[in-house]
N, C-alpha and C. Protein backbone atom coordinates (compact mmCIF):
# COMPACT_ATOMS: atom_id res chain seq x y z
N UNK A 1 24.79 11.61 7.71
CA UNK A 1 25.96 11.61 6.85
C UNK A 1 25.54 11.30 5.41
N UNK A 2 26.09 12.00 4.38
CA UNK A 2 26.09 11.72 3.10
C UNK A 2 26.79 10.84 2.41
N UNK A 3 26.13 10.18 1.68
CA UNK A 3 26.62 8.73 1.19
C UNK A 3 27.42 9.43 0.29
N UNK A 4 28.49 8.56 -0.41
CA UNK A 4 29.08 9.25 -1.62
C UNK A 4 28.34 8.36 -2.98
N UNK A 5 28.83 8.80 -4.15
CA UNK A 5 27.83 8.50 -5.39
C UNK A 5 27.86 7.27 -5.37
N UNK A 6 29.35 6.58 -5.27
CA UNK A 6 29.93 4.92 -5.58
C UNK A 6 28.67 4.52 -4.68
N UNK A 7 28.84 4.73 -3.15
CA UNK A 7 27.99 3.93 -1.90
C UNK A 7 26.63 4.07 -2.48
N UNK A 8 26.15 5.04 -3.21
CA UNK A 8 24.74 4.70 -3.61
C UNK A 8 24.49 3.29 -4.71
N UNK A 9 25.81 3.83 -5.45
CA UNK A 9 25.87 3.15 -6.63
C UNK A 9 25.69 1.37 -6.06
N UNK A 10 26.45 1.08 -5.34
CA UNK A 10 26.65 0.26 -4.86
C UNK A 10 25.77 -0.62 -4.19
N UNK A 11 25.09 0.26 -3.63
CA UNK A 11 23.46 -0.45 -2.68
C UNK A 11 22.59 -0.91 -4.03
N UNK A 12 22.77 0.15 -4.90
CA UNK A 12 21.70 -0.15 -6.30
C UNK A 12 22.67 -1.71 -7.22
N UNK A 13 23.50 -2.12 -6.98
CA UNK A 13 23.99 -3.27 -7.55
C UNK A 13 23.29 -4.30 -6.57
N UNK A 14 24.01 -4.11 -5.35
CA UNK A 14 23.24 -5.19 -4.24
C UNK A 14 21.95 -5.37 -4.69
N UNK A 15 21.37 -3.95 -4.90
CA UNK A 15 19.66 -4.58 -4.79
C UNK A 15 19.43 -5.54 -5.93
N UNK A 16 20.15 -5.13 -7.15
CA UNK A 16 19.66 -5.49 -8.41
C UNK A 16 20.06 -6.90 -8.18
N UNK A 17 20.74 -7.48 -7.19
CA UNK A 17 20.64 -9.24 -7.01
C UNK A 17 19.55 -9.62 -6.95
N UNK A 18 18.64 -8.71 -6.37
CA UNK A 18 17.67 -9.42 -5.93
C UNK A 18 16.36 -9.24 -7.12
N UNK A 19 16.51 -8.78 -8.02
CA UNK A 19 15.28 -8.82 -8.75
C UNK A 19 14.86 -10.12 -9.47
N UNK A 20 13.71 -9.49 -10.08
CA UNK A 20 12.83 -10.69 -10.34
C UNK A 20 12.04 -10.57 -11.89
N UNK A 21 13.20 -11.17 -12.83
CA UNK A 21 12.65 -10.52 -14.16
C UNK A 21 12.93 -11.70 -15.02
N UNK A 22 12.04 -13.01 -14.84
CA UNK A 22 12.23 -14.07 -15.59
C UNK A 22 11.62 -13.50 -17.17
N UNK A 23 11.01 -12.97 -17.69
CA UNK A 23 10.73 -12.38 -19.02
C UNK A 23 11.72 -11.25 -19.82
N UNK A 24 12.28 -10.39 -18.66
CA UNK A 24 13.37 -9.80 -19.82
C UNK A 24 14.42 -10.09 -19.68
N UNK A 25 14.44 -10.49 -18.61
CA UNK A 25 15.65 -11.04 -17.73
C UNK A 25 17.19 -10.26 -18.26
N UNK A 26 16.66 -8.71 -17.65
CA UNK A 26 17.03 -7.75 -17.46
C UNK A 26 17.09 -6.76 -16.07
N UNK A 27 18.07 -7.17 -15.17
CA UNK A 27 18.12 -7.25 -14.05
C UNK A 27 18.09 -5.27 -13.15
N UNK A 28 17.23 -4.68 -12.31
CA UNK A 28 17.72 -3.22 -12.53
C UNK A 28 17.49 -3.16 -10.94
N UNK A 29 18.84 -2.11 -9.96
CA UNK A 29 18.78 -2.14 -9.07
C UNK A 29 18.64 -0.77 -8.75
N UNK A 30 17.65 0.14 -7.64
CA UNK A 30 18.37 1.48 -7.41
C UNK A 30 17.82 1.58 -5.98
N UNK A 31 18.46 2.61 -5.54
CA UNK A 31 18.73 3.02 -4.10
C UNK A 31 18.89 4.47 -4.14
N UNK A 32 17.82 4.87 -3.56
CA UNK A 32 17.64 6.65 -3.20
C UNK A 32 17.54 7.18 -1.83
N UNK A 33 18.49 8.07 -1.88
CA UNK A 33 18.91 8.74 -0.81
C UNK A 33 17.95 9.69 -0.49
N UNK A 34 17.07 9.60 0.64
CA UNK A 34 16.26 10.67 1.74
C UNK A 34 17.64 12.04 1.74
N UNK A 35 16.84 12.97 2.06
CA UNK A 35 17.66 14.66 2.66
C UNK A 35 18.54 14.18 3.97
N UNK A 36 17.88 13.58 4.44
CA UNK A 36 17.98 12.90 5.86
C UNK A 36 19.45 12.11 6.40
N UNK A 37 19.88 11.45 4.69
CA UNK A 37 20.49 10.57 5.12
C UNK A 37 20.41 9.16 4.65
N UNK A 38 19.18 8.86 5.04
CA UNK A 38 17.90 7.35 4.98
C UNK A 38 17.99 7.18 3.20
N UNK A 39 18.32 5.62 3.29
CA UNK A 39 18.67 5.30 2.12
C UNK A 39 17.53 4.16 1.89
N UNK A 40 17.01 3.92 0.60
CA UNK A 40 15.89 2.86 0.73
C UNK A 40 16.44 2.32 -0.78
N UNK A 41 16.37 1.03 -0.77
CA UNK A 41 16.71 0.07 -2.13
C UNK A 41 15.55 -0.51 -2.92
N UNK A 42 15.35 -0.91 -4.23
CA UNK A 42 14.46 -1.46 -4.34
C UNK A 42 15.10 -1.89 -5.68
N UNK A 43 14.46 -3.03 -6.50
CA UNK A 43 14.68 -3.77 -7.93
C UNK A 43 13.47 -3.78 -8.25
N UNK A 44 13.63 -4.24 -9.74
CA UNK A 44 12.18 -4.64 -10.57
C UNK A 44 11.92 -5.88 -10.38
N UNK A 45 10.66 -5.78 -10.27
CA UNK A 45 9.67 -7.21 -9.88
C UNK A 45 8.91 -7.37 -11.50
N UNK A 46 9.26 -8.22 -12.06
CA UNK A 46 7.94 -8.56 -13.62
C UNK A 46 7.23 -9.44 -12.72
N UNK A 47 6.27 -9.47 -13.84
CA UNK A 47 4.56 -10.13 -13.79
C UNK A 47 4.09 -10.58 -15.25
N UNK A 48 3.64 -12.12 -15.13
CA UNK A 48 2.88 -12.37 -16.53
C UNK A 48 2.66 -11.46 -16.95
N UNK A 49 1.42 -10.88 -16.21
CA UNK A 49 0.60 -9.63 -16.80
C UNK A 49 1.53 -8.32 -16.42
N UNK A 50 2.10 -8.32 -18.02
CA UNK A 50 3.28 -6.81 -17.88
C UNK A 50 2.57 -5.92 -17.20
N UNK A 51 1.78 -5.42 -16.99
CA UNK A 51 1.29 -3.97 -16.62
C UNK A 51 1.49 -3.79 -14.73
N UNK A 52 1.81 -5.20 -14.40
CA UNK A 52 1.62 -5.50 -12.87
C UNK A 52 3.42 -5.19 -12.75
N UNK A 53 4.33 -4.92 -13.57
CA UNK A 53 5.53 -5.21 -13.24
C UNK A 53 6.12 -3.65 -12.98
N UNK A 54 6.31 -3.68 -12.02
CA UNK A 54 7.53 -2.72 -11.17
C UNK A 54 8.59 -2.77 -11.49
N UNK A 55 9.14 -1.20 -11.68
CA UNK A 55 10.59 -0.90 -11.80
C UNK A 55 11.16 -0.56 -10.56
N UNK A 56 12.71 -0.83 -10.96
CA UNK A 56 13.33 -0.91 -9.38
C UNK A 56 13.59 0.78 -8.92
N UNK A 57 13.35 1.62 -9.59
CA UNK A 57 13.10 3.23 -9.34
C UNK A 57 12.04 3.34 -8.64
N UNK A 58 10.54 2.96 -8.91
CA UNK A 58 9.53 2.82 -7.99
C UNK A 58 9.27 2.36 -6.94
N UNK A 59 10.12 0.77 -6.92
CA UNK A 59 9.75 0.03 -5.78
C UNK A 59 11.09 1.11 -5.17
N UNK A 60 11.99 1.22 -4.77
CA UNK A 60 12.60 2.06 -3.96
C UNK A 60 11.68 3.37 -3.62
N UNK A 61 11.23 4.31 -4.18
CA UNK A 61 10.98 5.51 -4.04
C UNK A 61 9.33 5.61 -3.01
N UNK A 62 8.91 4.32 -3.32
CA UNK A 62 7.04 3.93 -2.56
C UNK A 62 7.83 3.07 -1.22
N UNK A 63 8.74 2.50 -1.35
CA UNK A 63 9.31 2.20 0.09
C UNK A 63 9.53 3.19 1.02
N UNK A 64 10.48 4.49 0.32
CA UNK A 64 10.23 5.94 1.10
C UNK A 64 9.40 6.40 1.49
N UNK A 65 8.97 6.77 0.95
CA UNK A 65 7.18 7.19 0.70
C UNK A 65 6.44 7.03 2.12
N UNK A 66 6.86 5.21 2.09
CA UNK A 66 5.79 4.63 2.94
C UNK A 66 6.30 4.58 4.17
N UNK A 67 8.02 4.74 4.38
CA UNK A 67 8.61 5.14 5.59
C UNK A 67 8.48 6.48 6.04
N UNK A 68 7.29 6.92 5.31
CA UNK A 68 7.42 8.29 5.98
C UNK A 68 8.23 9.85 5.08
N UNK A 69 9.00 9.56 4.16
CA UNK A 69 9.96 10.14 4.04
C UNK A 69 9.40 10.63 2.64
N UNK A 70 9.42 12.33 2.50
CA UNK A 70 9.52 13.51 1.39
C UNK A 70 9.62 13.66 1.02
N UNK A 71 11.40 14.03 1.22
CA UNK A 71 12.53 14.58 0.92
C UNK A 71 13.73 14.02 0.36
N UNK A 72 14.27 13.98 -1.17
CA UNK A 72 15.25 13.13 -1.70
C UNK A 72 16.09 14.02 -2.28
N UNK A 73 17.45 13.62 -2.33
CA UNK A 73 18.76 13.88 -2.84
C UNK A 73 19.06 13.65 -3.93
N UNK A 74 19.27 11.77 -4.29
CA UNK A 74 19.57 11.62 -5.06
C UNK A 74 19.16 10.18 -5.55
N UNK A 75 19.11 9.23 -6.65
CA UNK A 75 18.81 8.28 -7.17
C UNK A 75 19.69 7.33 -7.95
N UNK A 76 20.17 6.28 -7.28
CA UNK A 76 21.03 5.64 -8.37
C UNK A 76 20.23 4.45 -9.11
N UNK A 77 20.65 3.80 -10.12
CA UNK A 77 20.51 3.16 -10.99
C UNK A 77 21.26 2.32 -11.31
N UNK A 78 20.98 0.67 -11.32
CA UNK A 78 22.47 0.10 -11.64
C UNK A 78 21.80 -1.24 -12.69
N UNK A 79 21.72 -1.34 -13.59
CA UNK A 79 22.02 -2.36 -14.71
C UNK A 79 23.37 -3.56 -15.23
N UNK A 80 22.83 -4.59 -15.46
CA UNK A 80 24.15 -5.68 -16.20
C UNK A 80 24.62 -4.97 -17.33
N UNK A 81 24.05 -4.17 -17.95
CA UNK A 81 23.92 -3.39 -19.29
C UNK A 81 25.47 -2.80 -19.45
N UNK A 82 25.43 -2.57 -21.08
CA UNK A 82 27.07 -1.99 -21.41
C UNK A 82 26.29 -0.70 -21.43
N UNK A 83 25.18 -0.22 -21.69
CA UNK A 83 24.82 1.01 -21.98
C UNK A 83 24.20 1.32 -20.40
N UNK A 84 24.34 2.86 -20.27
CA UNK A 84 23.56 3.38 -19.25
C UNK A 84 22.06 3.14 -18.60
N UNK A 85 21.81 3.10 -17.78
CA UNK A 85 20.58 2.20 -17.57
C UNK A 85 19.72 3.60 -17.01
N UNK A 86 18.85 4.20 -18.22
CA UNK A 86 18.19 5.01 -17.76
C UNK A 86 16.90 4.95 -17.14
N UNK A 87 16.07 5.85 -16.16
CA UNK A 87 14.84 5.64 -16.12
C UNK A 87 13.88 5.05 -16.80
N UNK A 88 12.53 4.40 -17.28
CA UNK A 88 11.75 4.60 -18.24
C UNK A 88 10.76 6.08 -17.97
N UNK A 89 9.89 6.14 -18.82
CA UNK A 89 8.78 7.39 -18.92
C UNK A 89 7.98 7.22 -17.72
N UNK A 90 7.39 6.11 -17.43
CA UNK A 90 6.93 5.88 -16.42
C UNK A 90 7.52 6.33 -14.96
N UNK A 91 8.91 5.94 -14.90
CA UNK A 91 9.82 6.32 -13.48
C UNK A 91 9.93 7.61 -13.82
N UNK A 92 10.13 8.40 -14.73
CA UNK A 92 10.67 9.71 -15.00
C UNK A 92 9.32 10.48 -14.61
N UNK A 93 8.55 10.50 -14.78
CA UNK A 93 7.11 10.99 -14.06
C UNK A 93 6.90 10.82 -12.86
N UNK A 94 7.33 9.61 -12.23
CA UNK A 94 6.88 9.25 -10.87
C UNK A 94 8.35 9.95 -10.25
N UNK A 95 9.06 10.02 -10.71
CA UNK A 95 10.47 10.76 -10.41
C UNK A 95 10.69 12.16 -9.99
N UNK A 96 9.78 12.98 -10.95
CA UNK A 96 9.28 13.76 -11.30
C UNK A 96 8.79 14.37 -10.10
N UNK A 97 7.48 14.06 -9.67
CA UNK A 97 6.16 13.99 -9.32
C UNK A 97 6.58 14.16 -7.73
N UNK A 98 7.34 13.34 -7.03
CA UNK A 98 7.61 12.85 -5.89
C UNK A 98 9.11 13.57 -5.19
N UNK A 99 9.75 13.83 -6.45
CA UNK A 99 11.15 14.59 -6.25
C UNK A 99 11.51 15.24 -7.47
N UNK A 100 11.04 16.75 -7.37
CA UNK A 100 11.23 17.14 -8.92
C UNK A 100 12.68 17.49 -8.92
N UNK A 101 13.61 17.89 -7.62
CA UNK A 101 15.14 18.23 -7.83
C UNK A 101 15.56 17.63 -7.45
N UNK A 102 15.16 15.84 -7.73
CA UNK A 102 16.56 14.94 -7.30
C UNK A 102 17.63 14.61 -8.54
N UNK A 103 18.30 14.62 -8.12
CA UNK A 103 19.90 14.24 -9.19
C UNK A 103 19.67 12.56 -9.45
N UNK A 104 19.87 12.22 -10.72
CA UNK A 104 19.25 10.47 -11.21
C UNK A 104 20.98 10.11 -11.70
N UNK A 105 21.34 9.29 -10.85
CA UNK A 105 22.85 8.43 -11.19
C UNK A 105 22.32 7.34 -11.61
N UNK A 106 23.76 7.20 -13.28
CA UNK A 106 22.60 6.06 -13.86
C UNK A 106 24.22 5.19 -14.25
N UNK A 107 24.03 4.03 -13.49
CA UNK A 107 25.67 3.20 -13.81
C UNK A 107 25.19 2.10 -14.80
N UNK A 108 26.31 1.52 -15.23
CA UNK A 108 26.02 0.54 -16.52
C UNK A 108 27.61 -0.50 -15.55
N UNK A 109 27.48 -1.60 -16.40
CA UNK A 109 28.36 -2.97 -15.95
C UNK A 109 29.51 -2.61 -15.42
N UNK A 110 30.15 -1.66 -16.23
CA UNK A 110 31.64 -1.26 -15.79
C UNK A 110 31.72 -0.38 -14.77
N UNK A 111 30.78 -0.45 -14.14
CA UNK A 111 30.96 1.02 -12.92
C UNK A 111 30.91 2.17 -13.10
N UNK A 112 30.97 2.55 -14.57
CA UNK A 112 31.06 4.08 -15.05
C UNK A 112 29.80 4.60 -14.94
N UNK A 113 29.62 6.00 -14.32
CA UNK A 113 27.78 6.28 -14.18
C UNK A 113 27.99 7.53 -14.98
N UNK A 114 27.15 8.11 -15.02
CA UNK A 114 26.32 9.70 -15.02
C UNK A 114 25.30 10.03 -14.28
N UNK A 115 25.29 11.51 -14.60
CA UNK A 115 24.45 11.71 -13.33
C UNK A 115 23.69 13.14 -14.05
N UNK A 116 22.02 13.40 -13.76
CA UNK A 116 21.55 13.99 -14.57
C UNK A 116 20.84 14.56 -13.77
N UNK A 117 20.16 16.10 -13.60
CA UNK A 117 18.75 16.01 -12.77
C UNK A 117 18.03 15.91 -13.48
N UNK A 118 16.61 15.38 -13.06
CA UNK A 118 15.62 14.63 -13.57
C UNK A 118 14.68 15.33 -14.13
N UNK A 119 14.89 16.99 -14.03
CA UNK A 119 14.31 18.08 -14.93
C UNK A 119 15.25 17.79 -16.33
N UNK A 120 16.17 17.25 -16.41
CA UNK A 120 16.86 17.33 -18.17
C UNK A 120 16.49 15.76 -18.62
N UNK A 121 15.78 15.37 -17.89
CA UNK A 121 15.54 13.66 -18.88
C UNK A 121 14.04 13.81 -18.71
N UNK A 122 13.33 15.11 -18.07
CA UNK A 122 12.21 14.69 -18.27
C UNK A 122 11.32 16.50 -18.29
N UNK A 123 11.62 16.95 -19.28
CA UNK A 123 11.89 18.53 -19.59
C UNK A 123 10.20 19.17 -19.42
N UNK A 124 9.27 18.15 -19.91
CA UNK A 124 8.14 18.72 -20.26
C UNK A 124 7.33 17.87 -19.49
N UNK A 125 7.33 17.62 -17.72
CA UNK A 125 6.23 16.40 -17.21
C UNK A 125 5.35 17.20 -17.13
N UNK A 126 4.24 16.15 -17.13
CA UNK A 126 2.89 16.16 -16.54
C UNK A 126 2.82 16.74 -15.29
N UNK A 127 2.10 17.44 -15.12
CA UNK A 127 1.61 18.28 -13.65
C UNK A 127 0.22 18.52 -13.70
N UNK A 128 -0.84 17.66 -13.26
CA UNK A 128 -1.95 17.27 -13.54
C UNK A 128 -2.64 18.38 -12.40
């Protein structure tokens, strides 16, 4: 069964309780939907050493990954933020890379989202 956008939206708030961002302390939750169905959550984890710190687009999408799973639908995004909480360059590559026609839902505080495929926020990737 197919989740609807809110229910994604929604898992990506849950998750974003759980992150771990004492330095920007900028909280980001998302949850991507498998072809399947199979929904996997993940938040950003910081690290002293910035370069060690995970976005919550990645840690969801390497949880798939590692369950086995291909094939994605769609991606939400959920931020404390008044503004839209987009990918960074980094997720938009790995976004890219792993699901070049998934649809990226990106909600901000008030519940209001958009929704983009990830070929128009990321027009010219790398394909190494």
């Amino acid at each position: 069964m197919r989740a609807t956008d809110r229910d994604l939206i929604n898992l990506a708030e849950k998750a974003r309780g759980n992150a771990y961002c004492p330095y920007s302390e900028f909280p980001v939750g998302a949850a991507v939907e498998c072809e399947d169905g199979t929904i996997f959550i993940g938040c950003n984890v910081e690290n002293a050493a910035y370069g060690s710190t995970v976005c919550a687009e990645v840690v969801a999408m390497t949880a798939a990954i590692t369950a086995g799973q291909r094939q994605f639908r769609r991606i939400a995004i959920s931020s404390e933020g008044a503004k839209y909480c987009m990918p960074c360059g980094n997720c938009r590559q790995v976004l890219n890379e792993l699901a070049p026609k998934i649809e990226v839902l990106s909600a901000r505080a008030d519940g209001r989202y958009v929704s983009y495929p990830i070929s128009s926020l990321l027009p010219y990737a790398f394909e190494g």
